[in-house]
C-alpha atoms as a PDB file:
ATOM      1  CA  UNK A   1     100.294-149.478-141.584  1.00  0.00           C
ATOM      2  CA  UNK A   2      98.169-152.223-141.546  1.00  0.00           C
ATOM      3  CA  UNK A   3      95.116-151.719-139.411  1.00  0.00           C
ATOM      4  CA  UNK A   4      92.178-153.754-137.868  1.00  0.00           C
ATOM      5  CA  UNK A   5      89.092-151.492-137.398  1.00  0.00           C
ATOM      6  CA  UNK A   6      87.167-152.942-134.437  1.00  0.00           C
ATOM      7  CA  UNK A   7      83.347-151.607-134.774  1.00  0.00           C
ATOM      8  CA  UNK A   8      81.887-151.985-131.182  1.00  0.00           C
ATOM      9  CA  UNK A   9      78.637-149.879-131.933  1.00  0.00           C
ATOM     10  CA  UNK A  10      76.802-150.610-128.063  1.00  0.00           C
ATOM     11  CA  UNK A  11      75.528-148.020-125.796  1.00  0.00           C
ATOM     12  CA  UNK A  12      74.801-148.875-122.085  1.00  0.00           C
ATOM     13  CA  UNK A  13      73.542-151.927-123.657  1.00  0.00           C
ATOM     14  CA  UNK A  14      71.855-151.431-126.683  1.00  0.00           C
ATOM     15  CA  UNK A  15      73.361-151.870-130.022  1.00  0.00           C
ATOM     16  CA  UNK A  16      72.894-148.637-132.962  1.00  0.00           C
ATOM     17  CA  UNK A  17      71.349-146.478-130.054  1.00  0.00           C
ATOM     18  CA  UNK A  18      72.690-143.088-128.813  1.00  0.00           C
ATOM     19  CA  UNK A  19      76.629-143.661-129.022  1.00  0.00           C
ATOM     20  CA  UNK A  20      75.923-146.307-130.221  1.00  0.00           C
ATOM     21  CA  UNK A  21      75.119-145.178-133.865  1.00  0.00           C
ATOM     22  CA  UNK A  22      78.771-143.316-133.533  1.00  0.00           C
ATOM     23  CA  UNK A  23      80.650-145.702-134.995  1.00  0.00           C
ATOM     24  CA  UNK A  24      79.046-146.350-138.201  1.00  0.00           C
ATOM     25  CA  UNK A  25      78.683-142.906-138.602  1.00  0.00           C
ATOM     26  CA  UNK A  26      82.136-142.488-138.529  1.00  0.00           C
ATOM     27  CA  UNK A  27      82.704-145.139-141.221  1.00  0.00           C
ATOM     28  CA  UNK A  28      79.981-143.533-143.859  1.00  0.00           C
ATOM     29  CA  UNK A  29      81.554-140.229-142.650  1.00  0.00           C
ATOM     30  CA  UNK A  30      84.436-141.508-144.781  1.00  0.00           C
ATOM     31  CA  UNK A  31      86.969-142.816-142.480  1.00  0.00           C
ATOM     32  CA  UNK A  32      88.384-146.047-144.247  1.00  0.00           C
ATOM     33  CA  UNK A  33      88.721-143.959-147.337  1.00  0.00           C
ATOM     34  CA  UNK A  34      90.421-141.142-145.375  1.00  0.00           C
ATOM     35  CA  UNK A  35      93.256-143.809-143.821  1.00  0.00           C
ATOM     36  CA  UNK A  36      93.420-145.672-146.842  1.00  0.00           C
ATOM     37  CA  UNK A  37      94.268-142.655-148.892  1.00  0.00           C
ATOM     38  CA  UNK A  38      97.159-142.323-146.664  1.00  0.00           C
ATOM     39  CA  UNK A  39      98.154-145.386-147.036  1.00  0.00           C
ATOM     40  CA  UNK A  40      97.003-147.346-144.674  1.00  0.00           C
ATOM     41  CA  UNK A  41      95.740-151.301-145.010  1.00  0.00           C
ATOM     42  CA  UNK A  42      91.990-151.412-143.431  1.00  0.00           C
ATOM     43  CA  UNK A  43      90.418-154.308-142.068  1.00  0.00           C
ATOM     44  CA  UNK A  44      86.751-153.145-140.846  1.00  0.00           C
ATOM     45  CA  UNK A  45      85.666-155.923-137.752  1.00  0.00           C
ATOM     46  CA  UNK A  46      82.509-155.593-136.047  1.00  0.00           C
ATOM     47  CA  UNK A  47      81.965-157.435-133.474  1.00  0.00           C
ATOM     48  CA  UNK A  48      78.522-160.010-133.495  1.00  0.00           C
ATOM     49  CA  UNK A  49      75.673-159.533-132.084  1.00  0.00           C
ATOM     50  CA  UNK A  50      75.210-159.954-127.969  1.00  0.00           C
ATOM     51  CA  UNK A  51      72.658-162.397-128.153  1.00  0.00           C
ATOM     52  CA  UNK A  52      70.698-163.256-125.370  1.00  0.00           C
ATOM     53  CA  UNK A  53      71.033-160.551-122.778  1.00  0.00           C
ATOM     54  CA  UNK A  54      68.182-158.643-123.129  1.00  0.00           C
ATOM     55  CA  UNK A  55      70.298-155.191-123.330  1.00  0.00           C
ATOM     56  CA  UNK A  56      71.025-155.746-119.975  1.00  0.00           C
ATOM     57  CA  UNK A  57      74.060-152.726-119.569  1.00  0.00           C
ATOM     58  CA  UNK A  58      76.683-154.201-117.266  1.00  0.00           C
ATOM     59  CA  UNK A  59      76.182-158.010-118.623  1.00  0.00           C
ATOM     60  CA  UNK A  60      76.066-156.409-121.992  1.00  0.00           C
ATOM     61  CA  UNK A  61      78.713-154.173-121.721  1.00  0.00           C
ATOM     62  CA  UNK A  62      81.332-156.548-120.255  1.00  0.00           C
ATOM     63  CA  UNK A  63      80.341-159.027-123.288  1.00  0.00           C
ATOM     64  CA  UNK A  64      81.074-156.063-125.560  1.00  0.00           C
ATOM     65  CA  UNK A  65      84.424-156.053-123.872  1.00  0.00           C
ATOM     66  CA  UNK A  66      85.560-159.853-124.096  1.00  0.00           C
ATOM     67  CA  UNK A  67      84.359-159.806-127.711  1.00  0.00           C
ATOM     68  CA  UNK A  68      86.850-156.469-128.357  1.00  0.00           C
ATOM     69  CA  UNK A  69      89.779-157.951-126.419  1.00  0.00           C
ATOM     70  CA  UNK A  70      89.004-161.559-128.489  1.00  0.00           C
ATOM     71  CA  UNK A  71      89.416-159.378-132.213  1.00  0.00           C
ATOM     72  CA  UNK A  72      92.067-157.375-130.439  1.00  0.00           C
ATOM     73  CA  UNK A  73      94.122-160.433-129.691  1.00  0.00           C
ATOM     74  CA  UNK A  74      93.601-161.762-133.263  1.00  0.00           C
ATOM     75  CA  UNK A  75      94.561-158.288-134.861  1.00  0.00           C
ATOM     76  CA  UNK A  76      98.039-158.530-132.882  1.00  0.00           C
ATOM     77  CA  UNK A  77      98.025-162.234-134.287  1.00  0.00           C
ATOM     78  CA  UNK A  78      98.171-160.956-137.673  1.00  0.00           C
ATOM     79  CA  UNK A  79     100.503-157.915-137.268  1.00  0.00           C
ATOM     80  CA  UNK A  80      97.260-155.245-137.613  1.00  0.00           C
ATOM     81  CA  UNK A  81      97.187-152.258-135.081  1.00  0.00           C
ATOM     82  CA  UNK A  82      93.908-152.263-132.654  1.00  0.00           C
ATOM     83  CA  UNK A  83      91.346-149.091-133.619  1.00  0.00           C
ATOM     84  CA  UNK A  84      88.774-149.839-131.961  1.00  0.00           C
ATOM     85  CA  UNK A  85      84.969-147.961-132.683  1.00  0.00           C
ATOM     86  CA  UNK A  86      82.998-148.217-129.527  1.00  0.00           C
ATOM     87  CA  UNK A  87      80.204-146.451-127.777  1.00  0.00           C
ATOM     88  CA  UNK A  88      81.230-146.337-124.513  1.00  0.00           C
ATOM     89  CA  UNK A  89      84.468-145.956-122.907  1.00  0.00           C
ATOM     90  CA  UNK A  90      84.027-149.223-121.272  1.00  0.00           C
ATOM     91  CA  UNK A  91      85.096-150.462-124.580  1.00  0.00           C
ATOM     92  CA  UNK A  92      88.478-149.491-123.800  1.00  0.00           C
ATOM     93  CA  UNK A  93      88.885-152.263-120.598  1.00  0.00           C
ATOM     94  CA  UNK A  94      88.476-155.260-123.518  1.00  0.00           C
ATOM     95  CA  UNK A  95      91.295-153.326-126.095  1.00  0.00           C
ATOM     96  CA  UNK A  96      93.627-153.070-122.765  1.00  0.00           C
ATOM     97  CA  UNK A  97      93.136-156.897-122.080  1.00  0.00           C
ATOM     98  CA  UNK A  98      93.216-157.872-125.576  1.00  0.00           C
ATOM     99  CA  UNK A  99      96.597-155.485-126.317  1.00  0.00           C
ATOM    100  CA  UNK A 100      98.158-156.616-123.539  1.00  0.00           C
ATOM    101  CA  UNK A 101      98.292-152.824-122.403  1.00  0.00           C
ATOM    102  CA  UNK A 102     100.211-152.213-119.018  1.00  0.00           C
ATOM    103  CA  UNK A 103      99.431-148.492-119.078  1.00  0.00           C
ATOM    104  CA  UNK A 104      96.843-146.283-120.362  1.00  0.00           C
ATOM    105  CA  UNK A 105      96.348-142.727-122.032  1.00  0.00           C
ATOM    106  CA  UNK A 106      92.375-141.420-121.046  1.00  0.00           C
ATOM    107  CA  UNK A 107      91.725-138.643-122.897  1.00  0.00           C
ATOM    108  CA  UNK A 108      88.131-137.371-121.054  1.00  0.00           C
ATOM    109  CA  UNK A 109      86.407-134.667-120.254  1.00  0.00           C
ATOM    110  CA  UNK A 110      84.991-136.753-117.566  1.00  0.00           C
ATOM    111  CA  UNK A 111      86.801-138.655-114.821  1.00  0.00           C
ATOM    112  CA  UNK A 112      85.249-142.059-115.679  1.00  0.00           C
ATOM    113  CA  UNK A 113      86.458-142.661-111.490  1.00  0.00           C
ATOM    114  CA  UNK A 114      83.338-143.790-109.843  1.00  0.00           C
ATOM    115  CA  UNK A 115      82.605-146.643-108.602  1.00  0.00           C
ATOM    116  CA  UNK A 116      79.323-148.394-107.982  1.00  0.00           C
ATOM    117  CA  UNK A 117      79.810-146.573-104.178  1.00  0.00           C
ATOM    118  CA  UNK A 118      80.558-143.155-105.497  1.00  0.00           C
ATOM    119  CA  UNK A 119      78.265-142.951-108.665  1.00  0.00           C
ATOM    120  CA  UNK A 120      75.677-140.355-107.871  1.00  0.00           C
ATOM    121  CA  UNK A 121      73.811-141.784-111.000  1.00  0.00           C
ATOM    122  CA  UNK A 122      74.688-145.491-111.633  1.00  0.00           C
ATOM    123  CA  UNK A 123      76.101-144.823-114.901  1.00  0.00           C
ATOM    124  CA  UNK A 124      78.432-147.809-115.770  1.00  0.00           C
ATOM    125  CA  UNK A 125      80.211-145.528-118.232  1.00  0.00           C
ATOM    126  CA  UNK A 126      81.132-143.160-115.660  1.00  0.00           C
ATOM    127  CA  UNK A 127      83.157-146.267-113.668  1.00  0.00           C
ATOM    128  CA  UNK A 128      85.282-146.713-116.861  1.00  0.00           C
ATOM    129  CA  UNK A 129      88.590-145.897-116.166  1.00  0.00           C
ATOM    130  CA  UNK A 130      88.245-146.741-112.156  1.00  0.00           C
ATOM    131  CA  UNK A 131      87.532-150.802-113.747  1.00  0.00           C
ATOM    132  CA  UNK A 132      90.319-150.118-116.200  1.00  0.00           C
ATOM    133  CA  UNK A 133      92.530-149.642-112.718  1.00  0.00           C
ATOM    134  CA  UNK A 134      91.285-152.400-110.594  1.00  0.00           C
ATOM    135  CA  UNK A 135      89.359-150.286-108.530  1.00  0.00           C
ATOM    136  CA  UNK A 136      85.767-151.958-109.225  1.00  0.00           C
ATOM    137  CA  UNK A 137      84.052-154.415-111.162  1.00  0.00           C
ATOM    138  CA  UNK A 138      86.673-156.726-110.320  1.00  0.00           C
ATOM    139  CA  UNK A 139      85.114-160.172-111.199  1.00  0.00           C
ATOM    140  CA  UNK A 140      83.328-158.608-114.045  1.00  0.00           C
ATOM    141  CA  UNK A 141      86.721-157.207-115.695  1.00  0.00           C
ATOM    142  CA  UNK A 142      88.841-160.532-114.701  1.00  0.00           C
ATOM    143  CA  UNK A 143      86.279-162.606-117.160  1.00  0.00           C
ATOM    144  CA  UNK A 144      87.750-160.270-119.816  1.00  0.00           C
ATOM    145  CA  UNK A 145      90.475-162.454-122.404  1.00  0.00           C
ATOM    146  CA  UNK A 146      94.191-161.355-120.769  1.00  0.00           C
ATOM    147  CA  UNK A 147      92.645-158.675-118.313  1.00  0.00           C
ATOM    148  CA  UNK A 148      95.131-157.442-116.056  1.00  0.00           C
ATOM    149  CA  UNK A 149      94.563-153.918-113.905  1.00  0.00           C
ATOM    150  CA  UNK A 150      96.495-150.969-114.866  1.00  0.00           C
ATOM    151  CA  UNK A 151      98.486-150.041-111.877  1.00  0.00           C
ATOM    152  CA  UNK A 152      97.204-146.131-111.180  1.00  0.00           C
ATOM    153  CA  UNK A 153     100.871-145.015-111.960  1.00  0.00           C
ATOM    154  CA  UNK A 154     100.681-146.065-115.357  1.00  0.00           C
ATOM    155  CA  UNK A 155      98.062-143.906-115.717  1.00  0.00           C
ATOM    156  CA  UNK A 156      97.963-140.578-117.350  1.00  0.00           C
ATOM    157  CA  UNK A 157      94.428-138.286-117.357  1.00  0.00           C
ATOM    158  CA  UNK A 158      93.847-135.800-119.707  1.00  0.00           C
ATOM    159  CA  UNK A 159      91.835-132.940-119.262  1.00  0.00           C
ATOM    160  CA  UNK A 160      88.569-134.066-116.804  1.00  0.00           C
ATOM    161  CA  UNK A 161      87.423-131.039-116.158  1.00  0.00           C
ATOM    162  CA  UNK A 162      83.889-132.700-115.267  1.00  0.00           C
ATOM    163  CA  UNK A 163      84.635-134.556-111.829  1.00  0.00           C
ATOM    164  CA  UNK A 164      82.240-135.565-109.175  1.00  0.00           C
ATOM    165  CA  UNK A 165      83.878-134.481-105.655  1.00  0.00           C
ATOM    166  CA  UNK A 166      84.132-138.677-104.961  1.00  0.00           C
ATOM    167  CA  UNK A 167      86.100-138.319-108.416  1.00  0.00           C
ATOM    168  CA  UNK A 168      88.205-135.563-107.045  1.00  0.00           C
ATOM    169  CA  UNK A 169      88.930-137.681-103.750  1.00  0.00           C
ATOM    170  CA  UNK A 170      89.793-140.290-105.071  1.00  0.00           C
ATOM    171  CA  UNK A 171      91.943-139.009-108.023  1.00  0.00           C
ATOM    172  CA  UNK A 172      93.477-136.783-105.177  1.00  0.00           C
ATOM    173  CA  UNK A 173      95.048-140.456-103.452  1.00  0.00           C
ATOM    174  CA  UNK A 174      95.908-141.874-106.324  1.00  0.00           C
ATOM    175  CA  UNK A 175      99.517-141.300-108.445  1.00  0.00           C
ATOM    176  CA  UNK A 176      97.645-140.504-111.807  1.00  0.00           C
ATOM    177  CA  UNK A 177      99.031-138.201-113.830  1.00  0.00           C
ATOM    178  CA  UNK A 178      96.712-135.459-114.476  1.00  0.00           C
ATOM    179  CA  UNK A 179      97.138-133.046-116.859  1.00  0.00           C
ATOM    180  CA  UNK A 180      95.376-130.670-118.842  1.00  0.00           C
ATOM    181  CA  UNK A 181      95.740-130.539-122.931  1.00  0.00           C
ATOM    182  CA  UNK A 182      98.085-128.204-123.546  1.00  0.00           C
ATOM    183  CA  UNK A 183     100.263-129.825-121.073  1.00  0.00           C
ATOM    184  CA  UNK A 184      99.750-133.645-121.450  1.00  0.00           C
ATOM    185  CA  UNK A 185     102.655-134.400-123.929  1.00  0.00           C
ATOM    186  CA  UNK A 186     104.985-132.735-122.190  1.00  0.00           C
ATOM    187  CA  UNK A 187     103.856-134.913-119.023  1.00  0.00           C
ATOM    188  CA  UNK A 188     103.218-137.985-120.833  1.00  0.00           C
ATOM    189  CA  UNK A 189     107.337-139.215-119.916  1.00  0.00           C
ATOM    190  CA  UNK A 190     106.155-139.754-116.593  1.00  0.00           C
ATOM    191  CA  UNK A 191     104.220-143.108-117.783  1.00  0.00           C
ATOM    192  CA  UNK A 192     107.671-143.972-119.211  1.00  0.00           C
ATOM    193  CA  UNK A 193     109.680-143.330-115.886  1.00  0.00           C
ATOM    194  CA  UNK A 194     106.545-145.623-113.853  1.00  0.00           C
ATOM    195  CA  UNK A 195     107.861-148.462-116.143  1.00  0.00           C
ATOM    196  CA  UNK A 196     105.291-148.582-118.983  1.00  0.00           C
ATOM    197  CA  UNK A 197     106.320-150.831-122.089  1.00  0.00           C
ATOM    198  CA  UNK A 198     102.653-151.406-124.088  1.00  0.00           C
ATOM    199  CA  UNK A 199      99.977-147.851-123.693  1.00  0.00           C
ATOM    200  CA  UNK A 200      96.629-147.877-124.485  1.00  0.00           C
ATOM    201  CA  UNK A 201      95.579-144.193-125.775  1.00  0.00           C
ATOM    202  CA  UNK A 202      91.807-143.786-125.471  1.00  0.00           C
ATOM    203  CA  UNK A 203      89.967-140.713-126.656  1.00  0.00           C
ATOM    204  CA  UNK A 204      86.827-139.710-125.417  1.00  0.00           C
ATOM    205  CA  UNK A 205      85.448-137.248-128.137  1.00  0.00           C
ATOM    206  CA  UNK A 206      83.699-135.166-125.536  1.00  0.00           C
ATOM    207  CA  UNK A 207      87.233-133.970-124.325  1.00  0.00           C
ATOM    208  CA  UNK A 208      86.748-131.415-127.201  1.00  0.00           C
ATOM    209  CA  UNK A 209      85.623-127.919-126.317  1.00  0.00           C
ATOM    210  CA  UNK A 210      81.782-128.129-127.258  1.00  0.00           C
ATOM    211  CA  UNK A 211      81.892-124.672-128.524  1.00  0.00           C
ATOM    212  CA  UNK A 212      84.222-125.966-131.413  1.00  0.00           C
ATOM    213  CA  UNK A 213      82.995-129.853-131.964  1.00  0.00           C
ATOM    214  CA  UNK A 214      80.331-131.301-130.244  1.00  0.00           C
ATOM    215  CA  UNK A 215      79.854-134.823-129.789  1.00  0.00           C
ATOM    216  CA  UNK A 216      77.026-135.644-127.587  1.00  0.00           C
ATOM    217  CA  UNK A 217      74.605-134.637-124.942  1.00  0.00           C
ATOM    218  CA  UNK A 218      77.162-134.336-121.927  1.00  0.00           C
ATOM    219  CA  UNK A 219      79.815-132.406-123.248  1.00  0.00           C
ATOM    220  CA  UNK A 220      80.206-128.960-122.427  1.00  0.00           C
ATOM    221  CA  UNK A 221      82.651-126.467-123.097  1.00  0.00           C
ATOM    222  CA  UNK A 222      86.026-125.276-121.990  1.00  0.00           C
ATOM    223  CA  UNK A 223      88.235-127.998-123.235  1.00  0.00           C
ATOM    224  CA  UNK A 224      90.840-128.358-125.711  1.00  0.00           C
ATOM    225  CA  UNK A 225      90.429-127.928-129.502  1.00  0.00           C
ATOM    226  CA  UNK A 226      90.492-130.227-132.500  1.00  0.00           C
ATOM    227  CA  UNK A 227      93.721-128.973-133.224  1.00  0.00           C
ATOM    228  CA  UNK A 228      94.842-129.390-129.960  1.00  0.00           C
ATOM    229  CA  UNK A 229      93.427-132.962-129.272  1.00  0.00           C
ATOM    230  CA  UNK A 230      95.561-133.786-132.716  1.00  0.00           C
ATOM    231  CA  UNK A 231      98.851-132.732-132.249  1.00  0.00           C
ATOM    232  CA  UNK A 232      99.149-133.940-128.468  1.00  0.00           C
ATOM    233  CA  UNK A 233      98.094-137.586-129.462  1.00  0.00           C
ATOM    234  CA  UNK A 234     100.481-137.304-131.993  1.00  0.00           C
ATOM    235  CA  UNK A 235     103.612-136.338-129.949  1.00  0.00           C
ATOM    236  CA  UNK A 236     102.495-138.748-127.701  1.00  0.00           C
ATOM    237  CA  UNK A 237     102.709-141.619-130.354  1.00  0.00           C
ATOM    238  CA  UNK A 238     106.181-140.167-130.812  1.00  0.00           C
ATOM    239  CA  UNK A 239     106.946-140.297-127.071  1.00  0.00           C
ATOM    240  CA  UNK A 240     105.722-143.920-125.843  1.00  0.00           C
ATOM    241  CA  UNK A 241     104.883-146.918-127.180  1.00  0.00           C
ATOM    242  CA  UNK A 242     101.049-146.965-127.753  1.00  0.00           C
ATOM    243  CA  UNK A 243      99.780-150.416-128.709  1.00  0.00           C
ATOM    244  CA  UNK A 244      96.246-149.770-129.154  1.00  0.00           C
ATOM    245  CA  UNK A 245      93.362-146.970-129.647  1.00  0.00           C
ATOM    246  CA  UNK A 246      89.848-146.084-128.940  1.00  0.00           C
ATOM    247  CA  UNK A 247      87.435-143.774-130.123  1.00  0.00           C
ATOM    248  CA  UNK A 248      84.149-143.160-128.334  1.00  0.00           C
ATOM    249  CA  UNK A 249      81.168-141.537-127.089  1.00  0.00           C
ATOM    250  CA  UNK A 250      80.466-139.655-130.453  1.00  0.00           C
ATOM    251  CA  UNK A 251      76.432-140.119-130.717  1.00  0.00           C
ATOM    252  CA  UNK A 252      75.541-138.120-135.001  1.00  0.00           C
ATOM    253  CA  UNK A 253      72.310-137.204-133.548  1.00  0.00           C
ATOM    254  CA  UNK A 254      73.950-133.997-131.917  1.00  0.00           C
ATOM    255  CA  UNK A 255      76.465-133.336-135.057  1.00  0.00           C
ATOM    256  CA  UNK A 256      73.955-132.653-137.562  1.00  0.00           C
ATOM    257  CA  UNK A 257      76.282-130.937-139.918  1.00  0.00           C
ATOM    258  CA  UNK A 258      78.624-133.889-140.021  1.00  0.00           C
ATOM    259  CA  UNK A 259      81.296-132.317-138.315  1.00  0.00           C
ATOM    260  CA  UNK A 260      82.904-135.067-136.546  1.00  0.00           C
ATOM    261  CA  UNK A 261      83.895-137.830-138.831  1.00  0.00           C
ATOM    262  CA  UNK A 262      86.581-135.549-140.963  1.00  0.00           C
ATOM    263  CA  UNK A 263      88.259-134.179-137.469  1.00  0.00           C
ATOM    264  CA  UNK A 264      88.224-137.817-136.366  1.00  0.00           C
ATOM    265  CA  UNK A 265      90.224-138.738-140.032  1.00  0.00           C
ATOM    266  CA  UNK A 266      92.539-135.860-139.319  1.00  0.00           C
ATOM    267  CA  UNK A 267      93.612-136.874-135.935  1.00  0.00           C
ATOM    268  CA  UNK A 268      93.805-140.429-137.396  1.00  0.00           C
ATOM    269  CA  UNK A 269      95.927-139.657-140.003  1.00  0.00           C
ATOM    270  CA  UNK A 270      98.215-137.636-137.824  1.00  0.00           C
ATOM    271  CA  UNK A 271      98.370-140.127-135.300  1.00  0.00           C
ATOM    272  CA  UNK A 272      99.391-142.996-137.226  1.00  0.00           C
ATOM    273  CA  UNK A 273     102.036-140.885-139.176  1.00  0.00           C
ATOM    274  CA  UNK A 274     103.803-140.284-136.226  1.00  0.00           C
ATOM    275  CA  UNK A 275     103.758-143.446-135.116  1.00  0.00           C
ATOM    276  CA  UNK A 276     105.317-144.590-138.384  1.00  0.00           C
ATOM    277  CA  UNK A 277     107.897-141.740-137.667  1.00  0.00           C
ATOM    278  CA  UNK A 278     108.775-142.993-134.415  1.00  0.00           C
END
């Protein structure tokens, strides 16, 4: 398969810091190698410099965004699949504009539902998905290159087992499907039956169980496996049409045996061979 590699290596605003260093780790971890050994045609993109900002996070991290749905829209140009490297899961609203995504996979151990109302913290990460659906940010998000708000049925959740009780309200009035791991692929037919056509599947890292893999400062334990993580995305590739992927929130400063980058080219390699399958 021939794939564009979109390097997005930004955290709340600051390029090669925290999560930010995730993404080249994952390419001197051996990823390319690992998908081009399986056959795969590898395009590595990163995206330029965000000049003039000052690290400012939201200005920063929408202009992360436009510049991942502008090499998004130039991968589909050119008949390359979207991988997309990022920091934060913000990432993920500029591969939905730039696929032309009408539904979305979260994988998450967190909700990613706030809103600048709800947010206990004012982390922009944390209000992720909720801009993916419409639900803040609005102006911000519409700047993004062919952003268009994923209607909340088109929506599937998996895992979040770390919600804020504004989270939990709000995910309670909305028709999300939620589902936990183990579960999810069976469930994933309901995006199908809402009317998706294109899916975005993003992957949080920190949806792994922490005991097994961890990935960075917030995750904790109780999720699903590697193994786990790795077959459901791949059933799901086999189940609906997924346009586009990101990776994120992996920060090498808390893996310091190296354990991420080869689970990351397993569930890669998986992935993609059952999309070629399908």
């Amino acid at each position: 398969m021939k794939l564009s590699m979109i390097v997005a290596p930004y955290d709340s605003g600051r390029r090669h810091e925290g999560f930010g260093r995730g993404p080249d780790a994952l390419l001197a971890g051996g990823l390319v190698e690992t998908l081009t050994l399986s056959g795969h045609d590898v395009d590595v993109v990163e995206i330029a410099r965000i000049e003039g900002l000052d690290d400012r996070e939201i200005a920063t991290g929408f202009a992360v965004c436009r510049a991942v749905a502008e090499k998004a829209i130039e991968s589909r140009a050119v008949g390359r699949f979207p991988v997309i490297l990022a920091g934060n899961c913000l990432t993920a609203c500029g591969a939905v504009a730039g696929e032309d995504a009408d539904s979305i996979i979260w994988f998450d151990q967190h909700g990613d539902l706030n809103t600048p109302e709800t947010s206990p913290h004012g982390f922009l990460d944390g209000m992720a998905l909720a801009t993916a659906l419409g639900l803040c940010w609005r102006p911000m998000a519409n700047a993004i290159p062919g952003f268009r708000p994923v209607d909340p049925a088109k929506c599937m959740l998996v895992d979040a087992r770390d919600l804020d009780p504004d989270e939990e309200a709000l995910l309670a009035g909305l028709p999300v499907i939620h589902s936990e791991a183990s579960e999810a692929a069976d469930k994933v037919s309901g995006l199908k039956e809402a009317g998706a056509r294109r899916t975005h599947l993003h992957i949080d890292l920190d949806v792994h169980d922490a005991d097994v893999l961890r990935v960075n400062r917030y995750a904790t334990p109780g999720g699903p496996a590697p193994d786990l993580v790795r077959q459901v995305a791949s059933r799901m590739a086999s189940s609906v049409p997924i346009v586009g992927l990101t990776l994120s929130a992996y920060d090498p400063a808390f893996d310091a045996k190296g354990d991420v980058p080869p689970v990351v080219g397993r569930l890669l390699v998986d992935f993609l061979a059952a999309m070629e399958r399908a």
